[in-house]
C-alpha atoms as a PDB file:
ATOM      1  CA  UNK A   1     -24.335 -34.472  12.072  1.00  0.00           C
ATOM      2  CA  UNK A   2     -25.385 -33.091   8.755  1.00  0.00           C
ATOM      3  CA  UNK A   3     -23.880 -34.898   6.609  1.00  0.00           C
ATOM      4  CA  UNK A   4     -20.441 -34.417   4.992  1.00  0.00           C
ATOM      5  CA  UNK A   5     -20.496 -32.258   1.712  1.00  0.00           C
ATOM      6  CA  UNK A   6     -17.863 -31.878  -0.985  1.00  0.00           C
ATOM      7  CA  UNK A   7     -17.348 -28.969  -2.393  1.00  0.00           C
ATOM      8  CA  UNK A   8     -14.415 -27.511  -4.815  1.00  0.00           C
ATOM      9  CA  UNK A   9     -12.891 -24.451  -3.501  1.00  0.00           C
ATOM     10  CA  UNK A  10     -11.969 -21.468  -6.671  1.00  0.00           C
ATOM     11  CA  UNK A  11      -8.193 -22.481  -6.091  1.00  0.00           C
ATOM     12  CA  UNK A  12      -9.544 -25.974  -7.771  1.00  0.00           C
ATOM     13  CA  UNK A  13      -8.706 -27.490  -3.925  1.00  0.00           C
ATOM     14  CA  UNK A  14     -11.704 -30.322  -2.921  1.00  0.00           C
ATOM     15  CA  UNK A  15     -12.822 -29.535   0.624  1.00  0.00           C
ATOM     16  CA  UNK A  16     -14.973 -32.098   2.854  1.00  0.00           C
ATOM     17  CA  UNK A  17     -17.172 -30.753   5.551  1.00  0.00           C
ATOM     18  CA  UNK A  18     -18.900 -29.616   7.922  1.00  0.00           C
ATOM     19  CA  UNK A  19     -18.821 -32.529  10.431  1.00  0.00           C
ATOM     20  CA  UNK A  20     -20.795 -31.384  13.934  1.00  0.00           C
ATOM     21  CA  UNK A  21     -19.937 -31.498  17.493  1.00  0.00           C
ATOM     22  CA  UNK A  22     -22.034 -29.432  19.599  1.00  0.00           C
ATOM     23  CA  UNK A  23     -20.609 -27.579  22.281  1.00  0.00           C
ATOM     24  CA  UNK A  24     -20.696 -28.790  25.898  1.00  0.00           C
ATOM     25  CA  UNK A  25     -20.762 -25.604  27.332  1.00  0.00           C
ATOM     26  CA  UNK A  26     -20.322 -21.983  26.178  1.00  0.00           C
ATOM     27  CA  UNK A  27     -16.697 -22.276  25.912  1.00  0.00           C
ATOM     28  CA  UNK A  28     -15.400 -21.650  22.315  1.00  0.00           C
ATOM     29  CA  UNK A  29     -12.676 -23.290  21.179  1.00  0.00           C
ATOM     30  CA  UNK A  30     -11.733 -23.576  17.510  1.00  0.00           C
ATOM     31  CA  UNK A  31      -8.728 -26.308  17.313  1.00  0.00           C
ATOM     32  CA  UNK A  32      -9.538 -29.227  15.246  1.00  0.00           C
ATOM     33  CA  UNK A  33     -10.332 -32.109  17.414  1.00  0.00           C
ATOM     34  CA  UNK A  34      -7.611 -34.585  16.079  1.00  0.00           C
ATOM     35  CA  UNK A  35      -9.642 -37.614  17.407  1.00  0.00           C
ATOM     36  CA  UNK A  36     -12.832 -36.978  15.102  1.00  0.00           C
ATOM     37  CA  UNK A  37     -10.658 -38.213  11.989  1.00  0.00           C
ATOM     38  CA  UNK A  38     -11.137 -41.692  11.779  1.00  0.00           C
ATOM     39  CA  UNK A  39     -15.367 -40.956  12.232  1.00  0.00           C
ATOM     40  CA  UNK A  40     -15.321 -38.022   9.313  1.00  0.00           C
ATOM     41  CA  UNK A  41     -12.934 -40.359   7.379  1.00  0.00           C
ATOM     42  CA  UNK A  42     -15.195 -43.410   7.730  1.00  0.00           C
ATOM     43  CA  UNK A  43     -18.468 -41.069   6.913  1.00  0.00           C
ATOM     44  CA  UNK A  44     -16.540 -39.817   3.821  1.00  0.00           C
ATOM     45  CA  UNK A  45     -15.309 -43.103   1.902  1.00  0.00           C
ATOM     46  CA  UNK A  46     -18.751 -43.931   1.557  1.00  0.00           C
ATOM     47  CA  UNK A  47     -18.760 -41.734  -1.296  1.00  0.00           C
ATOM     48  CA  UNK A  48     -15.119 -40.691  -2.156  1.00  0.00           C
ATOM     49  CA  UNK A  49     -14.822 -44.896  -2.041  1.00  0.00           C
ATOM     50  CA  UNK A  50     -10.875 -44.192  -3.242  1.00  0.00           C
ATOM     51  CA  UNK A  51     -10.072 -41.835  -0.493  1.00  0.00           C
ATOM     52  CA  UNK A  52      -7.242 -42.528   1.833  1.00  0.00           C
ATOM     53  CA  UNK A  53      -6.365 -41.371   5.055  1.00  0.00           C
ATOM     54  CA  UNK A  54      -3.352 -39.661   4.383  1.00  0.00           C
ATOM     55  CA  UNK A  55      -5.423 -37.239   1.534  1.00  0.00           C
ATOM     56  CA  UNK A  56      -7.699 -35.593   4.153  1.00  0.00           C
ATOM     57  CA  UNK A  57      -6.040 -33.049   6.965  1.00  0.00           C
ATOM     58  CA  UNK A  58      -8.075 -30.743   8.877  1.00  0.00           C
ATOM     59  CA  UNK A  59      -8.523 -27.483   7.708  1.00  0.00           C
ATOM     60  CA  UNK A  60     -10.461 -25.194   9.906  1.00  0.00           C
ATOM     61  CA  UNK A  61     -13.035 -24.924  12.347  1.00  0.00           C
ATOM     62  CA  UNK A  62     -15.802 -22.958  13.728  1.00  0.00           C
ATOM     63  CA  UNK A  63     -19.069 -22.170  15.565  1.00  0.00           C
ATOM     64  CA  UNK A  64     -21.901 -22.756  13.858  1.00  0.00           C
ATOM     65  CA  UNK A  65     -24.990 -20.552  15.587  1.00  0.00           C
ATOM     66  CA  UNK A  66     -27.753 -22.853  16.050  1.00  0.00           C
ATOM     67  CA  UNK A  67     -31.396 -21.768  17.633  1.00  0.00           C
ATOM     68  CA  UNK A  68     -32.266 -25.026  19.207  1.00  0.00           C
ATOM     69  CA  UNK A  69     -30.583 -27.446  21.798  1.00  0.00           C
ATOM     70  CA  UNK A  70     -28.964 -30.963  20.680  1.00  0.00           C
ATOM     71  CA  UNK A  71     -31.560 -33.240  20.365  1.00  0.00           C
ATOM     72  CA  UNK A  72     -34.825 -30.540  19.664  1.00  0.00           C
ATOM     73  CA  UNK A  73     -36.502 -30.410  16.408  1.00  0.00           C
ATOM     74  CA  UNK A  74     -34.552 -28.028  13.861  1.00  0.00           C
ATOM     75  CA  UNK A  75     -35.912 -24.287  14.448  1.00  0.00           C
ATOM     76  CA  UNK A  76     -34.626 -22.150  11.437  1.00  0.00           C
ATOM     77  CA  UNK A  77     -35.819 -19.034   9.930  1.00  0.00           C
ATOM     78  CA  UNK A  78     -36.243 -16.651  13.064  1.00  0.00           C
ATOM     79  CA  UNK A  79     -36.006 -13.092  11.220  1.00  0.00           C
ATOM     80  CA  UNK A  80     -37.265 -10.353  13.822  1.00  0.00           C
ATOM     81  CA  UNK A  81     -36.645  -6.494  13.718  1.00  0.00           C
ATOM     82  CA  UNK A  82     -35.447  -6.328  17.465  1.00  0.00           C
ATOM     83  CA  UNK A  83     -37.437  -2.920  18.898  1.00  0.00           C
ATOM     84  CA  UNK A  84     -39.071  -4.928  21.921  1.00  0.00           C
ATOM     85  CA  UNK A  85     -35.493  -5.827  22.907  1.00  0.00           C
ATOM     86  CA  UNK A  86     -34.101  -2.856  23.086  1.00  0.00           C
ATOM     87  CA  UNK A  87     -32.267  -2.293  19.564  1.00  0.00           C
ATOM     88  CA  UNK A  88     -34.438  -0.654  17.214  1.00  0.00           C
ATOM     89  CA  UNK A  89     -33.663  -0.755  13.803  1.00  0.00           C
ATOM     90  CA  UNK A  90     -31.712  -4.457  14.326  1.00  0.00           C
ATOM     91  CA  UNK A  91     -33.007  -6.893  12.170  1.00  0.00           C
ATOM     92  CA  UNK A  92     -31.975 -10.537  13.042  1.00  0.00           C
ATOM     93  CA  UNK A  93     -31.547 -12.851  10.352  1.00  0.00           C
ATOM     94  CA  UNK A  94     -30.561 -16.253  13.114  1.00  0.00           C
ATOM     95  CA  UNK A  95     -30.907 -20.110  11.696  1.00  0.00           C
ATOM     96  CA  UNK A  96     -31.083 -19.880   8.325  1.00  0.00           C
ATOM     97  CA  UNK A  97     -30.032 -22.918   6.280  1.00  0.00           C
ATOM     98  CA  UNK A  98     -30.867 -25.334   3.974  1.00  0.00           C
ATOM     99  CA  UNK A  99     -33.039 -23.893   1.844  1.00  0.00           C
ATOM    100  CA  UNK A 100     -31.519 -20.676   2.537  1.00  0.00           C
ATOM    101  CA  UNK A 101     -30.352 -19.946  -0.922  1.00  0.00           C
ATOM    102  CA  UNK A 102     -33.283 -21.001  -2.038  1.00  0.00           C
ATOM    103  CA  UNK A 103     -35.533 -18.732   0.191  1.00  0.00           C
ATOM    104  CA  UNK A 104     -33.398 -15.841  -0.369  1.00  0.00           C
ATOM    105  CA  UNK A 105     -35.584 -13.106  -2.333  1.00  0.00           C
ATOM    106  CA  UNK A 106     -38.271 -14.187  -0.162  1.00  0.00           C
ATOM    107  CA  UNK A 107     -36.335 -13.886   3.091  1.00  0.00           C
ATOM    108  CA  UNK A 108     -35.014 -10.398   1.225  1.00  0.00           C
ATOM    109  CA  UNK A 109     -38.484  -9.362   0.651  1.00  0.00           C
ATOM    110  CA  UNK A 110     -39.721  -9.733   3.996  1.00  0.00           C
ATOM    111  CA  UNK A 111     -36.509  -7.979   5.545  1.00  0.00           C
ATOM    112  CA  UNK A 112     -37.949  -5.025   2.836  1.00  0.00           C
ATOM    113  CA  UNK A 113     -41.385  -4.980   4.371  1.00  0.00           C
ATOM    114  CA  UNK A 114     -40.033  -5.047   8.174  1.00  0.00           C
ATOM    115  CA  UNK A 115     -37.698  -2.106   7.065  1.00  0.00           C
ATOM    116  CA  UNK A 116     -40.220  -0.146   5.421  1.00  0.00           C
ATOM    117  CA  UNK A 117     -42.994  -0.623   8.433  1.00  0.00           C
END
């Protein structure tokens, strides 16, 4: 996975997260797999050493959009104004993470030049 990040939430809650699972197939399904506790608890005690099993419960889940397959090297940063695929005046922003925030009035600046071209 990623890595497990803490983060406080504006409600002053402490949320732990993302863990990944990629998909097997293109079915979407957004339940909390109940059997990935014990490996996202394990993964976070090595730095929340005082957490306990009963203080984490599952919150939420979702699908991440990813532009390369398990296993292939990370592919971010595919911004394209989409006219050879039919949809002209679509500009797709797709992959964009870490450094994302950083990148931002550069990615923001480019998105200006393929709007005004």
């Amino acid at each position: 996975g990623i890595g497990i990040h803490v983060t406080v939430d504006t409600g002053g809650g402490v949320k732990l997260g993302p863990d990944v699972n990629w998909l097997q197939s293109n079915s979407y399904d957004y339940r909390v797999d109940e059997t990935k506790k014990e490996a996202f608890f394990v993964s976070a005690k090595k730095f929340l050493p005082f957490l306990e099993p009963e203080d984490i419960s599952p919150d939420m889940a979702g699908i991440r959009p990813k532009i390369q397959k398990k296993g292939e090297p990370v592919r971010d940063f595919y911004i394209r104004e989409e006219s050879e695929r039919g949809f002209p005046g679509f500009i797709n922003l797709i992959g964009i993470e870490s450094p994302g925030l950083t990148s931002s009035l550069a990615i923001a600046n480019f998105v200006s030049s393929l709007i005004r071209s």
